[in-house]
Protein backbone atom coordinates (compact mmCIF):
# COMPACT_ATOMS: atom_id res chain seq x y z
CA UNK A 1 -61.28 71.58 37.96
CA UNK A 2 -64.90 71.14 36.37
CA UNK A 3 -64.73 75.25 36.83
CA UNK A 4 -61.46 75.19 34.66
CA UNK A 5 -63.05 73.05 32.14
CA UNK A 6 -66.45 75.11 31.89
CA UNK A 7 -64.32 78.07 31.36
CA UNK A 8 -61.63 76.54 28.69
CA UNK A 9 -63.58 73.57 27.01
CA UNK A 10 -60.60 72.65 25.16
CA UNK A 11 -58.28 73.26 28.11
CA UNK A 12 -55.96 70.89 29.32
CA UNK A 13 -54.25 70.89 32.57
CA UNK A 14 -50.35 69.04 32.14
CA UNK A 15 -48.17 68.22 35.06
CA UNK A 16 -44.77 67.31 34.88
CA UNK A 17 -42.20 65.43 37.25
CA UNK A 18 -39.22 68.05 37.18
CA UNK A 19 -37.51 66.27 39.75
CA UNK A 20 -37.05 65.01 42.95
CA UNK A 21 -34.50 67.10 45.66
CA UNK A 22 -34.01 66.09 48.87
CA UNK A 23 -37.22 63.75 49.11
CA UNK A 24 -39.29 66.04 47.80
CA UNK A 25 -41.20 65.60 44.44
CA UNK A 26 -41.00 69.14 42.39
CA UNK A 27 -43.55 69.16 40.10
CA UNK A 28 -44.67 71.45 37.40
CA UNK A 29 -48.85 72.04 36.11
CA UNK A 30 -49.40 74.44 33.15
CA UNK A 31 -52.58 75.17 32.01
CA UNK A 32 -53.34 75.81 28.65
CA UNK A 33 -56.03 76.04 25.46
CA UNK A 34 -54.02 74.65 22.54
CA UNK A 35 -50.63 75.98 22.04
CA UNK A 36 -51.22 78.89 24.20
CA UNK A 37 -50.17 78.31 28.14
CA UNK A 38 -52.74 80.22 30.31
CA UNK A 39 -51.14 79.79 33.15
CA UNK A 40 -48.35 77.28 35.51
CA UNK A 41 -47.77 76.54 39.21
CA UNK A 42 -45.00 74.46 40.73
CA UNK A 43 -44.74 73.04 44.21
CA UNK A 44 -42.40 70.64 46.24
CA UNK A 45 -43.79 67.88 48.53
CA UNK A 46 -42.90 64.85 50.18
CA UNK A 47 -45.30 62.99 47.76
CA UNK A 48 -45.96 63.16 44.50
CA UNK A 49 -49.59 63.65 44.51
CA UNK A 50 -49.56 66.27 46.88
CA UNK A 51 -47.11 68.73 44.92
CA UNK A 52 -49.14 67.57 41.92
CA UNK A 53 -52.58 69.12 43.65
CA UNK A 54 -50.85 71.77 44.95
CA UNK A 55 -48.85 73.11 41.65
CA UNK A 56 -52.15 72.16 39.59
CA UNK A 57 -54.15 74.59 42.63
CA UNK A 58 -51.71 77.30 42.38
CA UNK A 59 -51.87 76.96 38.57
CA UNK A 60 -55.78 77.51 38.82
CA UNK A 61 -55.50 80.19 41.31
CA UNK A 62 -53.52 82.06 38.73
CA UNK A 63 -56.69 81.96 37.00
CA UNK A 64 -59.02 82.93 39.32
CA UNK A 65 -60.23 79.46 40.20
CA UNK A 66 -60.35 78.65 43.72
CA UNK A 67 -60.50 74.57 44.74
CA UNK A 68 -62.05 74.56 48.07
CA UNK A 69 -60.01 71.44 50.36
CA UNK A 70 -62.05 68.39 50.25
CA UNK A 71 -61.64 65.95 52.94
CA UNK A 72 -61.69 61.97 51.85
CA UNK A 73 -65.80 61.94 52.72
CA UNK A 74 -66.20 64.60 50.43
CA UNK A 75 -64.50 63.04 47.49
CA UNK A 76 -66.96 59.94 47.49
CA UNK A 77 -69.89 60.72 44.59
CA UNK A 78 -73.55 60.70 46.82
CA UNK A 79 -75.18 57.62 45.23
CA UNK A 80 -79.11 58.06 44.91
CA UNK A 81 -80.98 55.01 45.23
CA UNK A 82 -82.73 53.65 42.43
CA UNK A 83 -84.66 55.63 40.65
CA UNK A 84 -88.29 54.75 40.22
CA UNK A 85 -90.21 56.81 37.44
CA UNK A 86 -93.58 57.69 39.72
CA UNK A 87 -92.19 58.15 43.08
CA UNK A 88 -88.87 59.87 43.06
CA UNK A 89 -88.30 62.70 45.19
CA UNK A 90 -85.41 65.31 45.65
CA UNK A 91 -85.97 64.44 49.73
CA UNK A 92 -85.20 60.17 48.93
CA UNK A 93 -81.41 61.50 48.86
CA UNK A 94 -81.58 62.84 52.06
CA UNK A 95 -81.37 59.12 54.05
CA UNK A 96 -78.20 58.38 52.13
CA UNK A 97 -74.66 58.45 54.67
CA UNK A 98 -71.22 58.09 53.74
CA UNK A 99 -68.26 56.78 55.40
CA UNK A 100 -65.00 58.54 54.62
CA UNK A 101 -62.34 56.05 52.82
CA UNK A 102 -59.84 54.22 55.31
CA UNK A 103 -56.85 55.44 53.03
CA UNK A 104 -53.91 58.16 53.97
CA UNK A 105 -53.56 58.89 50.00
CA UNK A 106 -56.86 58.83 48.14
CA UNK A 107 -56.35 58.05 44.45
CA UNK A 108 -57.85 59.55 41.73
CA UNK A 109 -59.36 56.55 40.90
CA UNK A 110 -62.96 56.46 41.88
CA UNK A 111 -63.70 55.07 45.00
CA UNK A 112 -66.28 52.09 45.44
CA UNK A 113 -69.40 52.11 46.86
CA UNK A 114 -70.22 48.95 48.88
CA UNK A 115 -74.12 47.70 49.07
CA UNK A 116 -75.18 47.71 52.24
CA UNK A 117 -76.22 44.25 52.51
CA UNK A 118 -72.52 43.82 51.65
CA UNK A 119 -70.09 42.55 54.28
CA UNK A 120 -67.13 44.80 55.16
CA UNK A 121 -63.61 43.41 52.95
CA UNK A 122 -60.75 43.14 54.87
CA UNK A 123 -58.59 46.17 55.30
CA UNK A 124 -55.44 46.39 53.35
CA UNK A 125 -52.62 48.92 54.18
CA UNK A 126 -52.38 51.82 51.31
CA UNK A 127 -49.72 51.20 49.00
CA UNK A 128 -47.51 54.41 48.33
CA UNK A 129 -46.25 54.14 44.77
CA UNK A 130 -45.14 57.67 44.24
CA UNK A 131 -41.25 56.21 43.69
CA UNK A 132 -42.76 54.21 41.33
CA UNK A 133 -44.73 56.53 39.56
CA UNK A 134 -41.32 58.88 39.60
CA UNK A 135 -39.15 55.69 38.42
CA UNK A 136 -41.77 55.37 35.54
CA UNK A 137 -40.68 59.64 34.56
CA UNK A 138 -37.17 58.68 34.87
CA UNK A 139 -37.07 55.75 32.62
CA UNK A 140 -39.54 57.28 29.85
CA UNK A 141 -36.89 60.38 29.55
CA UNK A 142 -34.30 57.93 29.49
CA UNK A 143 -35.96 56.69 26.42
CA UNK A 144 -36.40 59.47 25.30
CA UNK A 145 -40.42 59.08 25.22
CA UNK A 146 -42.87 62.06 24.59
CA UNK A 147 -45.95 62.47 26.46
CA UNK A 148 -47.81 61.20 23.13
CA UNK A 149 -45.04 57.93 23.05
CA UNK A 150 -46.15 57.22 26.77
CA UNK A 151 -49.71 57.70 26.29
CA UNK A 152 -49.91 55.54 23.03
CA UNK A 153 -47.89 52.96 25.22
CA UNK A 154 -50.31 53.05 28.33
CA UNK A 155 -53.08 52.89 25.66
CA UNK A 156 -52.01 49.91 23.79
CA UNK A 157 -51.09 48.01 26.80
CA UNK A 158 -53.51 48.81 29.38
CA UNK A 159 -56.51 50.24 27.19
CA UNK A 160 -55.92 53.37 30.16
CA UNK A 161 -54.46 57.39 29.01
CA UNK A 162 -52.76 58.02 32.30
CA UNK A 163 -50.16 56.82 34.68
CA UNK A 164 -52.73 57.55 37.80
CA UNK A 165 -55.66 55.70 35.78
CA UNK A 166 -53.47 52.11 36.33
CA UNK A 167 -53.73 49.80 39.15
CA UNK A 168 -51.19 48.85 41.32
CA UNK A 169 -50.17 45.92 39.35
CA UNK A 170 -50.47 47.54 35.93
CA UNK A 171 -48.32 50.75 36.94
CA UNK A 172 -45.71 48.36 38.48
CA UNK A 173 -46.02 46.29 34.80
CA UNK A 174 -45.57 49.73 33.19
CA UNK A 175 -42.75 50.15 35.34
CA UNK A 176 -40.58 46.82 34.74
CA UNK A 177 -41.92 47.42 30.75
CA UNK A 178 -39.90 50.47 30.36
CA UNK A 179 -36.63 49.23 32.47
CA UNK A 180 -36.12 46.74 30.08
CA UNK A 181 -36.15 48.82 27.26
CA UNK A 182 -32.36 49.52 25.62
CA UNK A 183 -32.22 53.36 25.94
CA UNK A 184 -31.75 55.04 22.67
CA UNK A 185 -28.60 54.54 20.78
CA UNK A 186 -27.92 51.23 22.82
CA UNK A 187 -27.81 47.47 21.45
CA UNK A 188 -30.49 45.01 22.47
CA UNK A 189 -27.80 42.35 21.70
């Protein structure tokens, strides 16, 4: 994507939720530079953020921007240590390892680096919230919400722009926020 935004500075990349069919999350990316759409890509998968990568791939593709498959160990940022003035060298990076993340469905959230001095946290299982992420769609259509509504709601609540920038807590907030809200045209009596 950093290709994408070198190229378009003032690109954004959108994708929408158009709906879910037979388990499978169909959702839409477009591409575009202000008011002008560049280019879109839809896809259907069993989870929402893998028809998300793919449609926002094909979308990219379109545009002659290939996204080479990262595995989970590739994701995590290299971490140099730190950086003295007099005696840093390109080769200090070399002694650094990384150990892929223990999840099924990496989030876009960066992932944490651990000192090693650390002790290892318990595992916990990976929580799938893409029906909650699709409930969250549902009910801001219901209330008839633009993207700019949602956005100024996330940001006012949660200080965050995105549905994927929220933690598990906040998006299931989010989520019991908007299902309490009277849809439009309906009494809160």
């Amino acid at each position: 994507m950093s290709e994408f935004h070198r190229r378009y500075p003032t690109g954004s990349i959108v994708s929408d939720l158009l709906q879910i069919h037979d388990g499978l999350f169909i959702v839409k990316t477009t591409l575009r530079v202000g008011d002008t759409i560049l280019a879109t890509g839809m896809a259907a998968a069993p989870t929402l953020e893998q028809a998300e990568d793919t449609a926002r791939q094909r979308a990219l593709q379109l545009l002659g921007i290939h996204l080479p498959v990262q595995t989970a160990a590739e994701l995590i940022p290299r971490v140099p240590p730190a950086l003295e003035a007099a005696s840093w060298s390109e080769a200090s990076n070399t002694d650094l390892f990384l150990e892929p993340t223990p999840s099924a469905n990496p989030r876009r959230s960066q992932p944490t680096v651990k000192p090693a001095s650390e002790k290892p946290l318990t595992k916990r299982e990976p929580v799938d919230l893409a029906d909650e992420i699709a409930q969250t769609t549902v009910e801001m259509k219901r209330l008839g919400w633009t993207e700019a509504q949602g956005r100024a709601c996330l940001l006012q609540r949660y200080g965050k722009r995105s549905r994927q920038q929220l933690s598990d807590e906040e998006l299931l907030d989010f989520l019991h926020f908007l299902q309490q809200q009277p849809s439009p045209g309906e009494s809160s009596f």
